[in-house]
N, C-alpha and C. Protein backbone atom coordinates (compact mmCIF):
# COMPACT_ATOMS: atom_id res chain seq x y z
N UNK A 1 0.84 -1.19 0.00
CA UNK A 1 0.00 0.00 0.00
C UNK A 1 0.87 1.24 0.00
N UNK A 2 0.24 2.12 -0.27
CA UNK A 2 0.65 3.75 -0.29
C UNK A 2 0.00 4.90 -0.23
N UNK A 3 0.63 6.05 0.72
CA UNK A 3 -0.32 7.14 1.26
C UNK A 3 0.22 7.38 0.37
N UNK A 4 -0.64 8.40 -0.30
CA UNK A 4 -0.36 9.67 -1.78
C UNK A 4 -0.73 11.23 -0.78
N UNK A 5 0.15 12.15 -0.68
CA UNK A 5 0.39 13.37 0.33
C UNK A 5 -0.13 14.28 -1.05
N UNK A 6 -1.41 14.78 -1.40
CA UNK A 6 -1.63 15.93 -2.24
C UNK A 6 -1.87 17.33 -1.65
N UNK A 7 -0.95 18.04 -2.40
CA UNK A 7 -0.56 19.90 -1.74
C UNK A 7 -1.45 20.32 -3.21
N UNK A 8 -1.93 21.06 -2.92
CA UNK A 8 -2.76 22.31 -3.91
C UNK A 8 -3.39 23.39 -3.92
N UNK A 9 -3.28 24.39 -4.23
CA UNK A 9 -3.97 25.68 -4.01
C UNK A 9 -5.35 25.46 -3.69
N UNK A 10 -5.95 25.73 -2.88
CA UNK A 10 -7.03 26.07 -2.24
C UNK A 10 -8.68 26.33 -3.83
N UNK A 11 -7.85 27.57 -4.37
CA UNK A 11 -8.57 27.76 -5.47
C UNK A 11 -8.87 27.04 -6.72
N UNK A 12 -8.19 25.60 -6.52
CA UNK A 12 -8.37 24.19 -7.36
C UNK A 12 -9.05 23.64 -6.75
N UNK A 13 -9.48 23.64 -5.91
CA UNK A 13 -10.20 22.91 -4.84
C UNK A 13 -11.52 22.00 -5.11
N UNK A 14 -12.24 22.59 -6.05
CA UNK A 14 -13.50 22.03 -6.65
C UNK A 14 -13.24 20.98 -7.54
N UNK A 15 -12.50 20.95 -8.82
CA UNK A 15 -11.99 20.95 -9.83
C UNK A 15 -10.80 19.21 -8.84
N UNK A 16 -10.41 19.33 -8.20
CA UNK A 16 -9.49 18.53 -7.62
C UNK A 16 -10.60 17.70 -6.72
N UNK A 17 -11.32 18.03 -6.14
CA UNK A 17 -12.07 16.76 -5.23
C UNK A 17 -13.07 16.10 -6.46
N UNK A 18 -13.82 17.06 -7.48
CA UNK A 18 -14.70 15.92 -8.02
C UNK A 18 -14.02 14.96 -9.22
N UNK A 19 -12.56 15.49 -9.66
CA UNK A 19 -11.70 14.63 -10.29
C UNK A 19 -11.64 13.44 -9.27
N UNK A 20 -11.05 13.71 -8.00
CA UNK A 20 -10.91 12.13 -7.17
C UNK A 20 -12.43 11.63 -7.01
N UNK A 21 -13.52 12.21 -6.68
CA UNK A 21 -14.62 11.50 -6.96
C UNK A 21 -14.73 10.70 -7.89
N UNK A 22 -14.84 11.44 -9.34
CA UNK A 22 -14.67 10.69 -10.14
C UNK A 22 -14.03 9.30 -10.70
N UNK A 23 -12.88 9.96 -9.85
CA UNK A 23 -11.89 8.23 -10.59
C UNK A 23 -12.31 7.14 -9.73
N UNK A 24 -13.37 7.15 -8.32
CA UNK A 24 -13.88 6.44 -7.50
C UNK A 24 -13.25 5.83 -5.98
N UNK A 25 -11.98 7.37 -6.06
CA UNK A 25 -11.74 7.45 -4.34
C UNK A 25 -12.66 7.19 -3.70
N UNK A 26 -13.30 6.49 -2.45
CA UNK A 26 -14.14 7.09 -1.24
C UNK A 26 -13.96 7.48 -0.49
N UNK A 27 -12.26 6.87 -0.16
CA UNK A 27 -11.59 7.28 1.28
C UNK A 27 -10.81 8.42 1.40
N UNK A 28 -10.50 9.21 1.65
CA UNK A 28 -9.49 10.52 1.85
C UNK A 28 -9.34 11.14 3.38
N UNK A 29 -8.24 11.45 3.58
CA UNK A 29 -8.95 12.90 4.85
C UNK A 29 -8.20 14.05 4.30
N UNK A 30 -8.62 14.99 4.40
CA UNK A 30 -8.34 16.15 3.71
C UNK A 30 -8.64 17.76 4.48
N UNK A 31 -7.26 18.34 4.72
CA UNK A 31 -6.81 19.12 5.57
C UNK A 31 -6.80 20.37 4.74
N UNK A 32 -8.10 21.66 5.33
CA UNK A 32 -7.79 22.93 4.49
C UNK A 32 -6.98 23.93 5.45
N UNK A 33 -6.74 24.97 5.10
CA UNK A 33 -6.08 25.99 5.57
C UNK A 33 -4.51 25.84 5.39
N UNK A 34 -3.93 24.95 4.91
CA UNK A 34 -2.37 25.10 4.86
C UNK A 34 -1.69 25.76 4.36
N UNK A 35 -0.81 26.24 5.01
CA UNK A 35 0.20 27.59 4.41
C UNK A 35 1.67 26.42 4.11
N UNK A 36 2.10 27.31 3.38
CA UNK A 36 3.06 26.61 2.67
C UNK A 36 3.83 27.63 1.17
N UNK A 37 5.18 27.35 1.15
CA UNK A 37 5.43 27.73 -0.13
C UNK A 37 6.04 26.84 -0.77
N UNK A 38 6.14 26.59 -2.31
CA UNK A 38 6.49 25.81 -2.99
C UNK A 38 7.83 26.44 -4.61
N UNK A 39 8.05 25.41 -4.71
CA UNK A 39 8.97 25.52 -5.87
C UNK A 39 8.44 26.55 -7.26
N UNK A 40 6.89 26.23 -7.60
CA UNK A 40 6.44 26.78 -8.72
C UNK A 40 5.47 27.73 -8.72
N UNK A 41 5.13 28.00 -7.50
CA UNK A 41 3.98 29.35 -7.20
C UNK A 41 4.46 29.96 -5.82
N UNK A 42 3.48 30.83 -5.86
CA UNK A 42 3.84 32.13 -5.28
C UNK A 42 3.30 31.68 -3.90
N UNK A 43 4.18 31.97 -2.30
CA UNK A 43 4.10 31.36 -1.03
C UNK A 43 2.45 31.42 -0.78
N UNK A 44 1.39 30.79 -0.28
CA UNK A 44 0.24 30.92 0.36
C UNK A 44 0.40 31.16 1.77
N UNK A 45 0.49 31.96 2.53
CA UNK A 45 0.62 32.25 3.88
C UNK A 45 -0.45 32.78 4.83
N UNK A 46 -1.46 32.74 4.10
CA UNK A 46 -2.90 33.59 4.79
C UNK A 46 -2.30 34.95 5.27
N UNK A 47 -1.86 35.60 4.79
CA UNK A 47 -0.96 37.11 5.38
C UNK A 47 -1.54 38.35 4.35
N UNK A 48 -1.34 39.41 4.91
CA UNK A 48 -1.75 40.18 3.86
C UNK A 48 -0.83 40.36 2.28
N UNK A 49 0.75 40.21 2.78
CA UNK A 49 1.64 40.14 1.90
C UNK A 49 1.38 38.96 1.05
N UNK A 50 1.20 37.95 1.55
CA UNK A 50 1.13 36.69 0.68
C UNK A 50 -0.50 35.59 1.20
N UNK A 51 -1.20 36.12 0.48
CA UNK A 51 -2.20 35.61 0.65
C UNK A 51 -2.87 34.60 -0.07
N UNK A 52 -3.58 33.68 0.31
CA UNK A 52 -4.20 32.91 -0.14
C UNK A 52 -3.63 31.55 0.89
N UNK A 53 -3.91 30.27 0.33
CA UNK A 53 -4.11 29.01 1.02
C UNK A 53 -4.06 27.48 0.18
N UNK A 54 -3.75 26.38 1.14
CA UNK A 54 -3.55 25.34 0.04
C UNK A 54 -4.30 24.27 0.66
N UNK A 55 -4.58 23.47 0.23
CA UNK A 55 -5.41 22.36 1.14
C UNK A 55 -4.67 20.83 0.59
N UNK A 56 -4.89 19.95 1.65
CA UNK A 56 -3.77 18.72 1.61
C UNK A 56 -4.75 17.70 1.19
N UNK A 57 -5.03 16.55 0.86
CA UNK A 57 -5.53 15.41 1.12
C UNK A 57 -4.39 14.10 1.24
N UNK A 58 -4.47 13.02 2.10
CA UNK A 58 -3.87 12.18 2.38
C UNK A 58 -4.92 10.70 1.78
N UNK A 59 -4.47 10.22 0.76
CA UNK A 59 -5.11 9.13 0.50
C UNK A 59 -4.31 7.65 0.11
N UNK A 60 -4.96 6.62 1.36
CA UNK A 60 -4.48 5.46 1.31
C UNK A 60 -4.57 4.55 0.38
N UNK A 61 -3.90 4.36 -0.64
CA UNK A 61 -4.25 3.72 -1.57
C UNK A 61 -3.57 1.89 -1.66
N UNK A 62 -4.36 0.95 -2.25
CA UNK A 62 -3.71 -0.17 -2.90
C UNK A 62 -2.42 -0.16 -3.99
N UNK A 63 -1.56 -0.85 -4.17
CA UNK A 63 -0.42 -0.77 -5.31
C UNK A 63 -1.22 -0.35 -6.89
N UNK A 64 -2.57 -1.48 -6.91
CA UNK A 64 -2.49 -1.49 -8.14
C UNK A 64 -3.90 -0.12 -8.53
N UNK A 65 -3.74 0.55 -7.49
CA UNK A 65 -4.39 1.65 -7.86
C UNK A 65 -3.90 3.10 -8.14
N UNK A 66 -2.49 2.79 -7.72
CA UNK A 66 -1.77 4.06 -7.86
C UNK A 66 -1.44 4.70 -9.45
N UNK A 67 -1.32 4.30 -10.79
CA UNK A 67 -1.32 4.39 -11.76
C UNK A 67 -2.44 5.37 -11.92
N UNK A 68 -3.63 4.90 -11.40
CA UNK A 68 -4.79 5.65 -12.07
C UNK A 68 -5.06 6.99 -11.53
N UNK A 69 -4.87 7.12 -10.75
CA UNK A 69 -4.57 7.80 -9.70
C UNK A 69 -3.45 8.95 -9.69
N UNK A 70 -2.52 8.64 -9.97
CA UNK A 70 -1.48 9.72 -10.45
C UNK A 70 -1.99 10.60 -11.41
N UNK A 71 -2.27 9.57 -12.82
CA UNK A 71 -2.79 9.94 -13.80
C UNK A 71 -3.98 11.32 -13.72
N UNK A 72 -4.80 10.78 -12.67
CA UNK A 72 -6.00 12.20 -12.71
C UNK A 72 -5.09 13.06 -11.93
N UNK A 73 -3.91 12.99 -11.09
CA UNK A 73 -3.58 14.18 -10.73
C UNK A 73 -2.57 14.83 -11.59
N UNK A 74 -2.10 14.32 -12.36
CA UNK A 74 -1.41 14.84 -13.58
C UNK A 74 -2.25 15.53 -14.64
N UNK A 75 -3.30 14.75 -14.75
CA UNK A 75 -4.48 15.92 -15.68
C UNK A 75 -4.74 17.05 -14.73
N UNK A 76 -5.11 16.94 -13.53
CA UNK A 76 -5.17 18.38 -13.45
C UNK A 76 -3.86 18.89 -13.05
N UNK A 77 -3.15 18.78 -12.79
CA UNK A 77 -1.78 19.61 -12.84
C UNK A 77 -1.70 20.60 -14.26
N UNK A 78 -2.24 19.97 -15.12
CA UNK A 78 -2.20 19.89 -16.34
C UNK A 78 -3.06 21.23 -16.55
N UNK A 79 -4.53 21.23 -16.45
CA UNK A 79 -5.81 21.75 -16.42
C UNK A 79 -5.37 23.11 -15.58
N UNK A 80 -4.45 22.90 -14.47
CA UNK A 80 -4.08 23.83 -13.26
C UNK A 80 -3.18 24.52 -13.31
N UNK A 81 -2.18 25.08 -14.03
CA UNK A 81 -0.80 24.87 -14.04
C UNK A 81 -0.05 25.78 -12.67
N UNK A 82 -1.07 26.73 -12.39
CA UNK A 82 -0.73 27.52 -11.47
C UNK A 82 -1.09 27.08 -10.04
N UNK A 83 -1.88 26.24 -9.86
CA UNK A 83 -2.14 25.90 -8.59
C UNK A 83 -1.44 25.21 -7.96
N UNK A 84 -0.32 24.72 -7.87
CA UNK A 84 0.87 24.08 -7.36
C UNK A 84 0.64 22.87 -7.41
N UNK A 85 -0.13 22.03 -7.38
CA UNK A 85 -0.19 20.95 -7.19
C UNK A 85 0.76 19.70 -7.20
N UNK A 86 0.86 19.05 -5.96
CA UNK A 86 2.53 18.13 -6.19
C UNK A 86 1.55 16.94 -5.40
N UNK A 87 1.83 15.93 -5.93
CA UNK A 87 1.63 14.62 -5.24
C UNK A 87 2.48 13.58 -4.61
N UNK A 88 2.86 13.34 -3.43
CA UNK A 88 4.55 12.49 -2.91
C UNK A 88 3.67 11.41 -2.55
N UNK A 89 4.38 10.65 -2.99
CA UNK A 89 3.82 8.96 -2.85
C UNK A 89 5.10 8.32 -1.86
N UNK A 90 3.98 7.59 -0.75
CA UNK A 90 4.67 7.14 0.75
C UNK A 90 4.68 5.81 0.66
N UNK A 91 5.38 5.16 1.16
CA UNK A 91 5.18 3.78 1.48
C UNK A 91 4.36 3.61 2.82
N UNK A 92 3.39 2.79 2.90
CA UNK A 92 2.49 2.82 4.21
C UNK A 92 2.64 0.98 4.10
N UNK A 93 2.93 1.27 5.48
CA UNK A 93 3.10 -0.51 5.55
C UNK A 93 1.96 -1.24 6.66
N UNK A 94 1.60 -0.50 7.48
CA UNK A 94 0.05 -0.86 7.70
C UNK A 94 -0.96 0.19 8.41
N UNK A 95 -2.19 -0.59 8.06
CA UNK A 95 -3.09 0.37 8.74
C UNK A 95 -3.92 -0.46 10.03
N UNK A 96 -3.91 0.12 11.23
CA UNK A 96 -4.28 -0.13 12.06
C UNK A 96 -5.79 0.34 12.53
């Protein structure tokens, strides 16, 4: 198995959950308000200088589901280009 760690602008937000709907996630937990800056956009800090926000989802996935899965987050990376979006794929060795 494997946790998939997704970072993305806040303002993808719609556009990014009914894509994972779609591909037939059910499970997620998914963390808004995160500040953070990244490599390809501009810092989100909830500040007046640097404003705005990113929201996380953590989803546990099977091996042979990770392919498909990347894939819709690469389309919208794609669809998004500005919303930062990065996906780090974990090794999770069990769930309790």
């Amino acid at each position: 198995m494997k946790m998939v760690f997704v970072v993305y602008s806040r303002a993808a937000d719609y556009d990014v959950m009914d894509a994972i709907r779609r591909s037939g996630i059910k499970g997620y937990t998914k963390v808004e308000k995160a500040c953070g800056e990244g490599m390809e956009t501009e810092p989100k800090l909830q500040t007046h200088t640097w404003p705005g926000e990113n929201c996380v989802l953590f989803l546990a996935l099977q091996d042979e589901d990770m392919p498909s899965v990347l894939e819709v987050i690469r389309a919208i990376k794609k669809d998004h280009p500005r919303s930062g979006i990065k996906a780090f794929v974990l090794p999770m060795e069990q769930i309790v």
